[in-house]
PDB file of N, CA and C in Angstrom:
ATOM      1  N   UNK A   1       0.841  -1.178   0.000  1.00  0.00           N
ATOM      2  CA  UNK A   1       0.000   0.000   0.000  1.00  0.00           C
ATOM      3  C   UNK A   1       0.888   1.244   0.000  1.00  0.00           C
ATOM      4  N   UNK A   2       0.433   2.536  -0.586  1.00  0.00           N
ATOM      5  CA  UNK A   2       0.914   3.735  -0.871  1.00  0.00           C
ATOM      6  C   UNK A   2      -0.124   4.284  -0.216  1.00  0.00           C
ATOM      7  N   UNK A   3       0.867   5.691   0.180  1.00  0.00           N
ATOM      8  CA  UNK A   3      -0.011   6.956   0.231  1.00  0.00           C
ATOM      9  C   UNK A   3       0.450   7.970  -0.884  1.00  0.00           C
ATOM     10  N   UNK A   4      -0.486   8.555  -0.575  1.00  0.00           N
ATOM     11  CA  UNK A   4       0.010  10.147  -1.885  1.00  0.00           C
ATOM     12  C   UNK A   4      -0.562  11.200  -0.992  1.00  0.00           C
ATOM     13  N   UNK A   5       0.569  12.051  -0.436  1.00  0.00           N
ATOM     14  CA  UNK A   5       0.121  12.738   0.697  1.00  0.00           C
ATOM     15  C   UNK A   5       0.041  14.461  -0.329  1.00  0.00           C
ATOM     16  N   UNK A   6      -0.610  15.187  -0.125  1.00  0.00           N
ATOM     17  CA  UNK A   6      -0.893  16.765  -0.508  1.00  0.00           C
ATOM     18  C   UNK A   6      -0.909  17.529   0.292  1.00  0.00           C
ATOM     19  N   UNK A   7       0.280  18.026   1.113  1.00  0.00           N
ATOM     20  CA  UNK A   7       0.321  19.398   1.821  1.00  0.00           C
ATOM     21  C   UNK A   7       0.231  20.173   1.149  1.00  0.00           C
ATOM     22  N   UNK A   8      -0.229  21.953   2.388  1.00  0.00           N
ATOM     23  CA  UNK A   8      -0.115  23.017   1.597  1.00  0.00           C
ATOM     24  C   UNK A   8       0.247  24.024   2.574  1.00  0.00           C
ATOM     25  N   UNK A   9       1.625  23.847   2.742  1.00  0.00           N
ATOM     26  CA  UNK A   9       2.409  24.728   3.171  1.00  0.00           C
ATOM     27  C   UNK A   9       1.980  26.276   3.719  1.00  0.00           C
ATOM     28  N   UNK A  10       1.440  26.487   5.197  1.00  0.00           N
ATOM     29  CA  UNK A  10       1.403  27.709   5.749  1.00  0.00           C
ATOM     30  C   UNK A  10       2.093  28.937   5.190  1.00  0.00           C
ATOM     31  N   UNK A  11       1.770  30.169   5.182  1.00  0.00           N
ATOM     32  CA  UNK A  11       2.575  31.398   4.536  1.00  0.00           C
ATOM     33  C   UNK A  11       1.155  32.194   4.873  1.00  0.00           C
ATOM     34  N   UNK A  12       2.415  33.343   5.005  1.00  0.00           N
ATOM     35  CA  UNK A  12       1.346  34.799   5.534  1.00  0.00           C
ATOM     36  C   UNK A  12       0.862  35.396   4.243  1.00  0.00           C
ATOM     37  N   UNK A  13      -0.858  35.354   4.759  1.00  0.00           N
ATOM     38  CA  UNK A  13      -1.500  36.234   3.281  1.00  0.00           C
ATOM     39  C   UNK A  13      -2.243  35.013   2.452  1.00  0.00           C
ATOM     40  N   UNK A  14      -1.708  33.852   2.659  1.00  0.00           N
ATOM     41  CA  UNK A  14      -2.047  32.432   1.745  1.00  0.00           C
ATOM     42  C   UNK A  14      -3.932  32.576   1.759  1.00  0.00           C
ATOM     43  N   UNK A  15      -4.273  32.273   1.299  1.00  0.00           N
ATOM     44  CA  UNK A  15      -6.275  31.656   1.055  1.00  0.00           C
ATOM     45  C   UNK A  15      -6.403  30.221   0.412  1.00  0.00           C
ATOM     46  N   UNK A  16      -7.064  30.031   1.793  1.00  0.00           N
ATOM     47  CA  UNK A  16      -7.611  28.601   1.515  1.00  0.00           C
ATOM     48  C   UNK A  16      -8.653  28.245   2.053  1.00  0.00           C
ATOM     49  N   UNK A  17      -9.651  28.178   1.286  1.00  0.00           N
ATOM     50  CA  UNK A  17     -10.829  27.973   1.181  1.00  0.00           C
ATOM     51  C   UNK A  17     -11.436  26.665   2.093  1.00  0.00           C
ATOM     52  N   UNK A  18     -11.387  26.022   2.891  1.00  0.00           N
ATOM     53  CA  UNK A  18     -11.595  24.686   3.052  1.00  0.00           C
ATOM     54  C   UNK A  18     -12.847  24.325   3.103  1.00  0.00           C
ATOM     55  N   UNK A  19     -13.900  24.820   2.907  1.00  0.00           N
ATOM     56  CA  UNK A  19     -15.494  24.447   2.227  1.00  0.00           C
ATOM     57  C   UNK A  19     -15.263  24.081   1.227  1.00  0.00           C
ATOM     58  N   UNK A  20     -14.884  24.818   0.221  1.00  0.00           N
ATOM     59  CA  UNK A  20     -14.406  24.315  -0.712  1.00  0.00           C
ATOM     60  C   UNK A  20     -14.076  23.133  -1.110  1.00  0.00           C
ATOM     61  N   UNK A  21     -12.730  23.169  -0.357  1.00  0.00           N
ATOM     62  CA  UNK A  21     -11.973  22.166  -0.329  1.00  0.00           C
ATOM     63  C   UNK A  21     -12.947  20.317  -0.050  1.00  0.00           C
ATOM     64  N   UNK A  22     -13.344  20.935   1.202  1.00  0.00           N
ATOM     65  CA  UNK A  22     -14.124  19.988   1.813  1.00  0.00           C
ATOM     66  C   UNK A  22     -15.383  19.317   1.165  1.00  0.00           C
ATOM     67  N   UNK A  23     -16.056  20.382   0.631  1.00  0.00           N
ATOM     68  CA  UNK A  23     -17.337  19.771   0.182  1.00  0.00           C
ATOM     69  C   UNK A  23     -17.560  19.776  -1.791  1.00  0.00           C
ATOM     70  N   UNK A  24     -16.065  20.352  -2.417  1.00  0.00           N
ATOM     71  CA  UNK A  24     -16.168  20.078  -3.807  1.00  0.00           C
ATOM     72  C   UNK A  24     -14.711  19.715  -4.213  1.00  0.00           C
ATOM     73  N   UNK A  25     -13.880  19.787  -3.838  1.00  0.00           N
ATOM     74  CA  UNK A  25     -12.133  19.331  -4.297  1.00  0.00           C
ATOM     75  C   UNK A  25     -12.467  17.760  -4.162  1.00  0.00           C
ATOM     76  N   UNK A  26     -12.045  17.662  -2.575  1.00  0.00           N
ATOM     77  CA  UNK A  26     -12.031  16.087  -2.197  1.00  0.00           C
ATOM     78  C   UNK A  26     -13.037  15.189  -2.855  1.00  0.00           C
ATOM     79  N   UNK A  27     -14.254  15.890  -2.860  1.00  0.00           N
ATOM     80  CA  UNK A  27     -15.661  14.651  -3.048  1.00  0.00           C
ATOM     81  C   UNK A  27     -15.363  14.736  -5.004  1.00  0.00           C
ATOM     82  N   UNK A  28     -15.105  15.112  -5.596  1.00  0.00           N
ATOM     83  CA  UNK A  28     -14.292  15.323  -6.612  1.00  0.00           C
ATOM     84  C   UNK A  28     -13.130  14.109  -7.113  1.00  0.00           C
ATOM     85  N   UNK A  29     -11.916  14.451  -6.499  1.00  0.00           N
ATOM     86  CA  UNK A  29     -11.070  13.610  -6.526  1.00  0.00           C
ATOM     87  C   UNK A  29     -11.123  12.202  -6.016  1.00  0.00           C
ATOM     88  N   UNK A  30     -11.815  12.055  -5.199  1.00  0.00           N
ATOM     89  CA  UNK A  30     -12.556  10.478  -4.653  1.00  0.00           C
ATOM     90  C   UNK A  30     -13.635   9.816  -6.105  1.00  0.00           C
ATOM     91  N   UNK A  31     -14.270  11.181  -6.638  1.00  0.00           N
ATOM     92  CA  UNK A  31     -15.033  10.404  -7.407  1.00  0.00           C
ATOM     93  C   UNK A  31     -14.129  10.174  -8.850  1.00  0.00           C
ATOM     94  N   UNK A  32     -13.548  10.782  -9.424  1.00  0.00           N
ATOM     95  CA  UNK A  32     -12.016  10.633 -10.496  1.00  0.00           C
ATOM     96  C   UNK A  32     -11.480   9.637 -10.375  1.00  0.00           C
ATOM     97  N   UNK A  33     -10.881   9.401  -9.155  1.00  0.00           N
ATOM     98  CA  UNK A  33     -10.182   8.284  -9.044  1.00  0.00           C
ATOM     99  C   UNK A  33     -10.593   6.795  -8.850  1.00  0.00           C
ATOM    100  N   UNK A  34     -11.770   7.201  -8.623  1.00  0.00           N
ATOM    101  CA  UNK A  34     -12.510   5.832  -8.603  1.00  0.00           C
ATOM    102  C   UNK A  34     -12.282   4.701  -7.651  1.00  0.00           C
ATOM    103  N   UNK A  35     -12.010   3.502  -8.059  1.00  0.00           N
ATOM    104  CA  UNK A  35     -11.713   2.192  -7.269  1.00  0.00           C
ATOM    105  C   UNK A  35     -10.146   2.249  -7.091  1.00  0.00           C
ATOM    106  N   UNK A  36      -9.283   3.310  -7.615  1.00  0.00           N
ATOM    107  CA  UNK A  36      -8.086   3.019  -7.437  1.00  0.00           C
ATOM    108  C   UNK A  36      -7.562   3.773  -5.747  1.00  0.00           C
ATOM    109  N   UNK A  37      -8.758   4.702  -5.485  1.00  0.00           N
ATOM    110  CA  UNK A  37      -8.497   5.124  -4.193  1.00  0.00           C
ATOM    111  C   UNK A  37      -9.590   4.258  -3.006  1.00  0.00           C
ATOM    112  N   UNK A  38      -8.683   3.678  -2.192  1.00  0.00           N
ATOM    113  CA  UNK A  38      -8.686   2.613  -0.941  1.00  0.00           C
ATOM    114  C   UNK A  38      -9.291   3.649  -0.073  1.00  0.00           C
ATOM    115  N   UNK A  39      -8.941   5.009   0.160  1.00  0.00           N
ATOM    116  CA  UNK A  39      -9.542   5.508   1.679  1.00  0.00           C
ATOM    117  C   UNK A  39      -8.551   7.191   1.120  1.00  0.00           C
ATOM    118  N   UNK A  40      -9.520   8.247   1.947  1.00  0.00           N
ATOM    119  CA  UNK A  40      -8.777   9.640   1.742  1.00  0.00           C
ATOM    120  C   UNK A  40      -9.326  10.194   3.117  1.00  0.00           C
ATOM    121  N   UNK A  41      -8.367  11.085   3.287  1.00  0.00           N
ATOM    122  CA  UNK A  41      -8.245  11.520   4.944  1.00  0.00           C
ATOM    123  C   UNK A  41      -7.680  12.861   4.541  1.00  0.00           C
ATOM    124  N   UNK A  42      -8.659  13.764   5.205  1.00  0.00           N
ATOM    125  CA  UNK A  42      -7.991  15.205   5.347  1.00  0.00           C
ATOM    126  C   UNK A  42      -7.910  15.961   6.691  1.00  0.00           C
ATOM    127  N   UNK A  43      -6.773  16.613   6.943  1.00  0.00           N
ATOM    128  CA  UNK A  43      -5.975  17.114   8.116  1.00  0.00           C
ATOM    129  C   UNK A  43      -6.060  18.738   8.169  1.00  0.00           C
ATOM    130  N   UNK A  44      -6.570  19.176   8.918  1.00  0.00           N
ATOM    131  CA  UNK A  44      -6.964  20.639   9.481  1.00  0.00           C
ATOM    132  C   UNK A  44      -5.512  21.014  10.206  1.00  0.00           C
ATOM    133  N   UNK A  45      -4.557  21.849   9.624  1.00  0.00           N
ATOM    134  CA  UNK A  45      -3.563  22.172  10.821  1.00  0.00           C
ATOM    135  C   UNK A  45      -3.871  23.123  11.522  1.00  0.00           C
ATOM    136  N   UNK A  46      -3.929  22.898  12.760  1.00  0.00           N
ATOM    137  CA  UNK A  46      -4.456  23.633  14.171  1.00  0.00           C
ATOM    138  C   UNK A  46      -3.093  24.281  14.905  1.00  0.00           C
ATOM    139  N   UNK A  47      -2.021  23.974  14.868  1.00  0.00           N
ATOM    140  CA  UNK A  47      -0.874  24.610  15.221  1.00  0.00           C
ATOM    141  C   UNK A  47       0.410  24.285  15.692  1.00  0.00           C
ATOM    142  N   UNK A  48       1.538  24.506  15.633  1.00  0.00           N
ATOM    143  CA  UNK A  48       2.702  23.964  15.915  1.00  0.00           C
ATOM    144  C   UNK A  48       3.121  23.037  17.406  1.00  0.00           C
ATOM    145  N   UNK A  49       3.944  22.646  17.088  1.00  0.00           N
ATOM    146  CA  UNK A  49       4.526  22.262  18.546  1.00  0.00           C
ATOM    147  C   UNK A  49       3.946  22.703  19.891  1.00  0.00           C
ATOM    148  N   UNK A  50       4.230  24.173  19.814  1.00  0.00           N
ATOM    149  CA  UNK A  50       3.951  24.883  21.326  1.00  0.00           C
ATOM    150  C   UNK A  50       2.639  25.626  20.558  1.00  0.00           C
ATOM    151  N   UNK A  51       2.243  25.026  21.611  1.00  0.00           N
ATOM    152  CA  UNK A  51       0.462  25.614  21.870  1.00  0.00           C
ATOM    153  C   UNK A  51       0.072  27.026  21.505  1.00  0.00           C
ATOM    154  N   UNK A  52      -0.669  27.561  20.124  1.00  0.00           N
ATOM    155  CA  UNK A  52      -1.020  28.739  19.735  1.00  0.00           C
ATOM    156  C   UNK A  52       0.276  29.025  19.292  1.00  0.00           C
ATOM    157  N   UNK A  53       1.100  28.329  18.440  1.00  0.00           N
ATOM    158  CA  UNK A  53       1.924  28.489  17.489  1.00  0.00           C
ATOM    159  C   UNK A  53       0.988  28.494  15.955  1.00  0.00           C
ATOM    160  N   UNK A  54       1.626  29.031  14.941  1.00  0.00           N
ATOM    161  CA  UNK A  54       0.738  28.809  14.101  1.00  0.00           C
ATOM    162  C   UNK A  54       1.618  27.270  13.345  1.00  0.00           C
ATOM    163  N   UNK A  55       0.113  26.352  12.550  1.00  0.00           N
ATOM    164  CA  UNK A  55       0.897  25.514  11.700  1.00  0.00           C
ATOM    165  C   UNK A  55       2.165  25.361  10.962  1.00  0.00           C
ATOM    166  N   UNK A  56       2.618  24.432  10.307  1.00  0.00           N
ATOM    167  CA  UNK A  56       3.639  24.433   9.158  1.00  0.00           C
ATOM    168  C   UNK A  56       2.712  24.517   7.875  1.00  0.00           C
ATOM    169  N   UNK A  57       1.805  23.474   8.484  1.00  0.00           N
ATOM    170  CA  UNK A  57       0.704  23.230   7.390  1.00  0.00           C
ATOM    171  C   UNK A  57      -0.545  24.273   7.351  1.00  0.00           C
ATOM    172  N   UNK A  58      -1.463  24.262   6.342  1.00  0.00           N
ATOM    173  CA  UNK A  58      -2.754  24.847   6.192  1.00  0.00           C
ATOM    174  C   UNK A  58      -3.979  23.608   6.364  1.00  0.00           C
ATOM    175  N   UNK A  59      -3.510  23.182   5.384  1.00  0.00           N
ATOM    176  CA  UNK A  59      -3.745  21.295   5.116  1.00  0.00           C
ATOM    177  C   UNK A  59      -3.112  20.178   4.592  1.00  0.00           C
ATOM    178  N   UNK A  60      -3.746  18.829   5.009  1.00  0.00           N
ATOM    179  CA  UNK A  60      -3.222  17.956   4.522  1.00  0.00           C
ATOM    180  C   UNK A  60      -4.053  16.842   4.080  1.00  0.00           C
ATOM    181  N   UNK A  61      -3.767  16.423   2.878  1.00  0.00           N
ATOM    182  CA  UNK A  61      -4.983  15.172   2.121  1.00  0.00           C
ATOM    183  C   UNK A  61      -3.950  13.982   2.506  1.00  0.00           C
ATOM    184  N   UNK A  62      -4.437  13.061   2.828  1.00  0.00           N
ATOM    185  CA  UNK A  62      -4.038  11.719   2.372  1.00  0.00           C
ATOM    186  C   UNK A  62      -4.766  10.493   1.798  1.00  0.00           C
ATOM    187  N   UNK A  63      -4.031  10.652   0.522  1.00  0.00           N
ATOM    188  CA  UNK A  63      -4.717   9.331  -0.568  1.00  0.00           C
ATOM    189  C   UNK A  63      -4.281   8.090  -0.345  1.00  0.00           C
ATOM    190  N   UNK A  64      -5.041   7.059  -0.267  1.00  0.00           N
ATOM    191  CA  UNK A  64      -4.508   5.381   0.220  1.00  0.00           C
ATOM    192  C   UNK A  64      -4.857   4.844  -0.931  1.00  0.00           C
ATOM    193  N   UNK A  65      -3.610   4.140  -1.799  1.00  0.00           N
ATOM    194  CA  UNK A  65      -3.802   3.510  -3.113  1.00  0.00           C
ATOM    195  C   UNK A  65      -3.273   2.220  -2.586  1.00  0.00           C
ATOM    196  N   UNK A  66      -3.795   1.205  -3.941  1.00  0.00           N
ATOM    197  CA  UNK A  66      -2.899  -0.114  -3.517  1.00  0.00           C
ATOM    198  C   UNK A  66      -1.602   0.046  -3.737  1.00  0.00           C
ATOM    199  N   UNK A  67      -0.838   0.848  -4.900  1.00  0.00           N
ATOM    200  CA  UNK A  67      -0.034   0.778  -5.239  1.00  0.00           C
ATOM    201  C   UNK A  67       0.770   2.692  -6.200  1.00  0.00           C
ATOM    202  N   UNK A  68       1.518   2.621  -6.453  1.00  0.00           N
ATOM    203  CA  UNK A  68       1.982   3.915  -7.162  1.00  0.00           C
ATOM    204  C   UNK A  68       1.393   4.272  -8.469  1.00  0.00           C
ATOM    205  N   UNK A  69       1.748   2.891  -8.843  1.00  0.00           N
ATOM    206  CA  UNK A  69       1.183   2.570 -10.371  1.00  0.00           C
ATOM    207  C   UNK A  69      -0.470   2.986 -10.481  1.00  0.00           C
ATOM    208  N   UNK A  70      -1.451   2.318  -9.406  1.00  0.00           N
ATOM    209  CA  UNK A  70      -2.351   2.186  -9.085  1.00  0.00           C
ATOM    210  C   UNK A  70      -2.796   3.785  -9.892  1.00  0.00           C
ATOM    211  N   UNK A  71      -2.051   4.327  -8.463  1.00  0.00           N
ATOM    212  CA  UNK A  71      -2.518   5.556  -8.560  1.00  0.00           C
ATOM    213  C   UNK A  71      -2.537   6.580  -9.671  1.00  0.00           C
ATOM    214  N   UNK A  72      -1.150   6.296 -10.179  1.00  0.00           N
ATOM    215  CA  UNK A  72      -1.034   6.898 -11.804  1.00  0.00           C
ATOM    216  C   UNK A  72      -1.506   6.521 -12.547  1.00  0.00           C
ATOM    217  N   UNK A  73      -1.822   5.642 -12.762  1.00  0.00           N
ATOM    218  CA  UNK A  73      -3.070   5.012 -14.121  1.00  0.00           C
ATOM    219  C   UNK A  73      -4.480   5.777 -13.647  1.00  0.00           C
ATOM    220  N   UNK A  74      -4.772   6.066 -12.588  1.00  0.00           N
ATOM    221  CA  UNK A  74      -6.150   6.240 -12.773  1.00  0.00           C
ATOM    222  C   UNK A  74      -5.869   8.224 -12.567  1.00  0.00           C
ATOM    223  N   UNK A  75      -4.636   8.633 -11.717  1.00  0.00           N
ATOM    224  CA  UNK A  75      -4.592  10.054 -12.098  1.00  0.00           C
ATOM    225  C   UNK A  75      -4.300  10.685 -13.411  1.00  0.00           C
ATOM    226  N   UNK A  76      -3.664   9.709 -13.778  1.00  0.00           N
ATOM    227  CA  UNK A  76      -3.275  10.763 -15.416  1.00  0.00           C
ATOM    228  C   UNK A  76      -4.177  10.911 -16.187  1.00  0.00           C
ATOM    229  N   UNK A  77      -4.969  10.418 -16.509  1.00  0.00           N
ATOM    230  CA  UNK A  77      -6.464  10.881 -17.240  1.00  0.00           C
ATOM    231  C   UNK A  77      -7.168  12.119 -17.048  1.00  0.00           C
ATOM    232  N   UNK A  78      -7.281  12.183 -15.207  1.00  0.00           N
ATOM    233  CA  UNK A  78      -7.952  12.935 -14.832  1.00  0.00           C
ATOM    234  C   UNK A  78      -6.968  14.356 -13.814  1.00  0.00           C
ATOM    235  N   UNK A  79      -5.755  14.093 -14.314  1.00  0.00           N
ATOM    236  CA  UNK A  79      -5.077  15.229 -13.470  1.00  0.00           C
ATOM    237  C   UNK A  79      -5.031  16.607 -13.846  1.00  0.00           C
ATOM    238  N   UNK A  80      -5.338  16.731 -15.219  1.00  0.00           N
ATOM    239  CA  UNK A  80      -5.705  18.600 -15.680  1.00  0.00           C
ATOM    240  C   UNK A  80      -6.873  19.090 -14.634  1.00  0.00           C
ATOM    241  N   UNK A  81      -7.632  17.881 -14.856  1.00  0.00           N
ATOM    242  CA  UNK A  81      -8.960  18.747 -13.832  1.00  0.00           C
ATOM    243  C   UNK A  81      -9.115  19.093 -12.434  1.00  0.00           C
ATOM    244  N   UNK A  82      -8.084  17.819 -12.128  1.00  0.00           N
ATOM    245  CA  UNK A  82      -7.911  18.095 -10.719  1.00  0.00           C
ATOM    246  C   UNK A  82      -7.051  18.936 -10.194  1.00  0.00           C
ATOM    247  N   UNK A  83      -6.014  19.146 -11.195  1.00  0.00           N
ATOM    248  CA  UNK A  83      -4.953  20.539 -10.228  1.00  0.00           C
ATOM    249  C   UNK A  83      -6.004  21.587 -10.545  1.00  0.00           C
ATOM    250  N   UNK A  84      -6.445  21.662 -11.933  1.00  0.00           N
ATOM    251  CA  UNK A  84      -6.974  22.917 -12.985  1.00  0.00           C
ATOM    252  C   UNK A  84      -7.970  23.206 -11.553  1.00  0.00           C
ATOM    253  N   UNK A  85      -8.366  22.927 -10.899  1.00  0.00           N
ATOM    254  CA  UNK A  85      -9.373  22.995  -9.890  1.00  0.00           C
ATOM    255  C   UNK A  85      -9.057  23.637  -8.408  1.00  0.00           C
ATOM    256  N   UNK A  86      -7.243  23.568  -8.387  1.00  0.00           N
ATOM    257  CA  UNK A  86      -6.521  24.067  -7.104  1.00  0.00           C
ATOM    258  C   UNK A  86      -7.080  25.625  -7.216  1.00  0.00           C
ATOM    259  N   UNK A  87      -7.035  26.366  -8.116  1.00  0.00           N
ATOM    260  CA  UNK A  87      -7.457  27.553  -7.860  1.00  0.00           C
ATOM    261  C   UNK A  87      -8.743  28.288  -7.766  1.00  0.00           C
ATOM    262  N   UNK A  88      -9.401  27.406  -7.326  1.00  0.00           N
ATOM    263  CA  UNK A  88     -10.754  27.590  -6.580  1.00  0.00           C
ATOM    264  C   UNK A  88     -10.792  27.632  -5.261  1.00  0.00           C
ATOM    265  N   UNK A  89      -9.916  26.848  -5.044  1.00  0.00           N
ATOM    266  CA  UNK A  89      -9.575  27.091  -3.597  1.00  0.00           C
ATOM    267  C   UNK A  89      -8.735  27.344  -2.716  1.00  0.00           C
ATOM    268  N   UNK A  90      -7.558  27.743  -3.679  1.00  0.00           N
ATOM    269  CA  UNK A  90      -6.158  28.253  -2.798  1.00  0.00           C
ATOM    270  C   UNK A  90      -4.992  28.757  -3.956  1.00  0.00           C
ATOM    271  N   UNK A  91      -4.313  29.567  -3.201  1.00  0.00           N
ATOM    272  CA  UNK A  91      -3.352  30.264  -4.025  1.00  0.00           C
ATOM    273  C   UNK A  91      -2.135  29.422  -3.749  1.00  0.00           C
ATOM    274  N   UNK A  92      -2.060  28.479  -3.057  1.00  0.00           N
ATOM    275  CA  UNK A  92      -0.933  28.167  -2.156  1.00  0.00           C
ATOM    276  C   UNK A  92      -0.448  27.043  -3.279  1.00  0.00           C
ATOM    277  N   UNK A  93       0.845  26.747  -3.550  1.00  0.00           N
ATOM    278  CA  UNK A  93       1.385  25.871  -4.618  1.00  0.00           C
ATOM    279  C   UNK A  93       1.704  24.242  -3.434  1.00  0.00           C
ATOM    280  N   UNK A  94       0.772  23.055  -3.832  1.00  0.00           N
ATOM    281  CA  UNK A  94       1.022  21.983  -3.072  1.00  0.00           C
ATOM    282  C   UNK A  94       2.016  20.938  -3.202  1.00  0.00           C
ATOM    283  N   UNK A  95       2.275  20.693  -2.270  1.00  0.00           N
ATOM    284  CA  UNK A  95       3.635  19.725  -1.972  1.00  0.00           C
ATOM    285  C   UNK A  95       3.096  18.232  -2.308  1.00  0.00           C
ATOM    286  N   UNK A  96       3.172  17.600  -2.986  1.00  0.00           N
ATOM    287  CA  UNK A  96       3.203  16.210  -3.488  1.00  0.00           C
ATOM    288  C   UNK A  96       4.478  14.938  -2.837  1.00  0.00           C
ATOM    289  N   UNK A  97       3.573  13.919  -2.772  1.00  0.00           N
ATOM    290  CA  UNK A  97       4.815  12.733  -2.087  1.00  0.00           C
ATOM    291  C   UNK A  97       4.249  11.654  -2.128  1.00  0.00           C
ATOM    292  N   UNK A  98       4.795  10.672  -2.228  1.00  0.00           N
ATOM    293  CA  UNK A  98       4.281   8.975  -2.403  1.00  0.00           C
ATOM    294  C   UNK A  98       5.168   8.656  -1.031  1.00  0.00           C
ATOM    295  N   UNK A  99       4.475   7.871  -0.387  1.00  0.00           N
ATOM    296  CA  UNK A  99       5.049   7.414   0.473  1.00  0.00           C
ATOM    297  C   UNK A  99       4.910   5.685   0.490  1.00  0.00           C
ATOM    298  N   UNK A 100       5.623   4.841   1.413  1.00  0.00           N
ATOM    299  CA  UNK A 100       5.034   3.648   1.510  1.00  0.00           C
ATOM    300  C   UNK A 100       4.566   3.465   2.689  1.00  0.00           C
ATOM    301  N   UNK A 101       3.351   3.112   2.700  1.00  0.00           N
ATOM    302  CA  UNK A 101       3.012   2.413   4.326  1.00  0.00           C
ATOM    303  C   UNK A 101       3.419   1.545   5.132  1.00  0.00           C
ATOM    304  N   UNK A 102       4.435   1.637   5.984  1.00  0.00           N
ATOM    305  CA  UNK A 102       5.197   1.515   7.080  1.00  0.00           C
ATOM    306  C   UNK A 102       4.146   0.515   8.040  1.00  0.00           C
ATOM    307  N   UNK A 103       3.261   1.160   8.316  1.00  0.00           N
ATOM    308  CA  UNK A 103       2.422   0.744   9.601  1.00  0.00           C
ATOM    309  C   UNK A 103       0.885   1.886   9.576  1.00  0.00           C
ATOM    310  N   UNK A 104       0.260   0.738   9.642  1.00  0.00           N
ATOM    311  CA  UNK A 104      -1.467   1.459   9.544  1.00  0.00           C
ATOM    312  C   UNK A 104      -2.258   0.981  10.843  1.00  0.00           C
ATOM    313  N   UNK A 105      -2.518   1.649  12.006  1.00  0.00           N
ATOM    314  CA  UNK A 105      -3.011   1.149  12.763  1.00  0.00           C
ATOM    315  C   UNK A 105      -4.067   2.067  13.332  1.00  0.00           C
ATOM    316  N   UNK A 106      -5.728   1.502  12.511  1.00  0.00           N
ATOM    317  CA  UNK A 106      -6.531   1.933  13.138  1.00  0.00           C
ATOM    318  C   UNK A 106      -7.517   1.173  14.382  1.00  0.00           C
ATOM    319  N   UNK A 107      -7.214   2.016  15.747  1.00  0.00           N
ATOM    320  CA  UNK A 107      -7.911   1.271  16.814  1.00  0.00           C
ATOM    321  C   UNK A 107      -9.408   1.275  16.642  1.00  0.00           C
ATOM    322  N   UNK A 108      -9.901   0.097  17.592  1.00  0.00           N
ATOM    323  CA  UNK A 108     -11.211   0.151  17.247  1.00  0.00           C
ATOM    324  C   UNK A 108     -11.718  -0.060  18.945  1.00  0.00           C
ATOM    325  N   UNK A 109     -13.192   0.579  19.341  1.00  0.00           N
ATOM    326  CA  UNK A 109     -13.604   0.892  20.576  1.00  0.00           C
ATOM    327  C   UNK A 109     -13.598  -1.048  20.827  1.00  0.00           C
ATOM    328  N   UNK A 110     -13.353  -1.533  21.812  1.00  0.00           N
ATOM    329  CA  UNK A 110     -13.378  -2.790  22.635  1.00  0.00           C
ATOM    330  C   UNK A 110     -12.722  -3.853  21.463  1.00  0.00           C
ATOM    331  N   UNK A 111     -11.227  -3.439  20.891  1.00  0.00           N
ATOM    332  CA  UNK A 111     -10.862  -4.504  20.245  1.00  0.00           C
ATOM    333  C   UNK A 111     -10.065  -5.090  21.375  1.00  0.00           C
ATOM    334  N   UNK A 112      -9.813  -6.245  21.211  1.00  0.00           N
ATOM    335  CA  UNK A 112      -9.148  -6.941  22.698  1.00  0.00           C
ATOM    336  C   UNK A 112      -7.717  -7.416  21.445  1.00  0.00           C
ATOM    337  N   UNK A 113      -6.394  -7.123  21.933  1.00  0.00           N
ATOM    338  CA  UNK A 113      -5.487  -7.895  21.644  1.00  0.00           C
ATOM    339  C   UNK A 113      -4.040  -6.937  22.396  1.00  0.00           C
ATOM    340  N   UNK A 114      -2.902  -6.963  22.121  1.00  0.00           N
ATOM    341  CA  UNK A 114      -1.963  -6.737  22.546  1.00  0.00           C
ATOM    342  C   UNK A 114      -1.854  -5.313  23.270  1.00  0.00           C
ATOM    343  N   UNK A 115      -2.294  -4.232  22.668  1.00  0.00           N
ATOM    344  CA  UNK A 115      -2.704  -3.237  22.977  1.00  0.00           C
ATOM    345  C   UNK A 115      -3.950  -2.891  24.144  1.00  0.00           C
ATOM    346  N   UNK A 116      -4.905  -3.852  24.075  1.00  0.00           N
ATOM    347  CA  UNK A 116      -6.276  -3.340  24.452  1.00  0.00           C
ATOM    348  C   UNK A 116      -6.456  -3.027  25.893  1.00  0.00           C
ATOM    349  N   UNK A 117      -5.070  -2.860  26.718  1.00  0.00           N
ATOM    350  CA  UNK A 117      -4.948  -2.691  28.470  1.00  0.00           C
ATOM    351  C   UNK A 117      -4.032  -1.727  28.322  1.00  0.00           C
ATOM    352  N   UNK A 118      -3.411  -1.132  27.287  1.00  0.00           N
ATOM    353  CA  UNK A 118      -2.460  -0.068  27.638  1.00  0.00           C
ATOM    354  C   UNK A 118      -2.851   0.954  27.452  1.00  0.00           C
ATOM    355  N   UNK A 119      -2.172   2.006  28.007  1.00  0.00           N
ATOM    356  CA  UNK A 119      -2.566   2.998  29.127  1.00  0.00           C
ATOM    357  C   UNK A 119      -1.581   4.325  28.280  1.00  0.00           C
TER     358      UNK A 119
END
């Protein structure tokens, strides 16, 4: 499994729309990509290290593909529309990255196993 992560780099003066973002970019790009996207997750940056610092970030998407390939076969068709679309909702130029998934661990309320007593 891959991710394809989309930051967008904090800067003074930047606009970013995240209604937008939220309720026509993403639901957008989920529907483009079709079956080749596994799961998408977006990240609100709320603020640095020390408390009422401002972010690094503005936002952050993360795309879960099976694979790299995956993902490029089903973005290149549809990638004019989807950047062509960044400026509806932000001036800010986004940071692109493939990553590999390392470790995915989502907890679940009363799963019992190695974890489920720690504190």
């Amino acid at each position: 499994m891959i991710t394809v992560s989309v930051t967008y780099p904090q800067r003074a003066g930047a606009r970013f729309d995240f209604d937008y973002y939220l309720r026509q970019h993403m639901p957008m790009v989920q529907q483009l990509l079709g079956h080749a996207l596994k799961g998408a997750r977006v990240d609100r940056g709320l603020s640095g290290a020390e408390p009422g610092s401002a972010p690094d970030y503005v936002a952050q998407a993360t795309l879960l593909c099976e694979s790299t390939e995956a993902f490029q076969q089903a973005f290149g068709p549809v990638a004019a529309r989807i950047m062509g679309d960044i400026t509806n909702y932000t001036d800010i130029q986004p940071v692109i990255q493939y990553n590999e998934v390392a470790l995915w661990d989502e907890r679940q309320p009363g799963v019992s196993g190695w974890y489920a007593n720690a504190q």
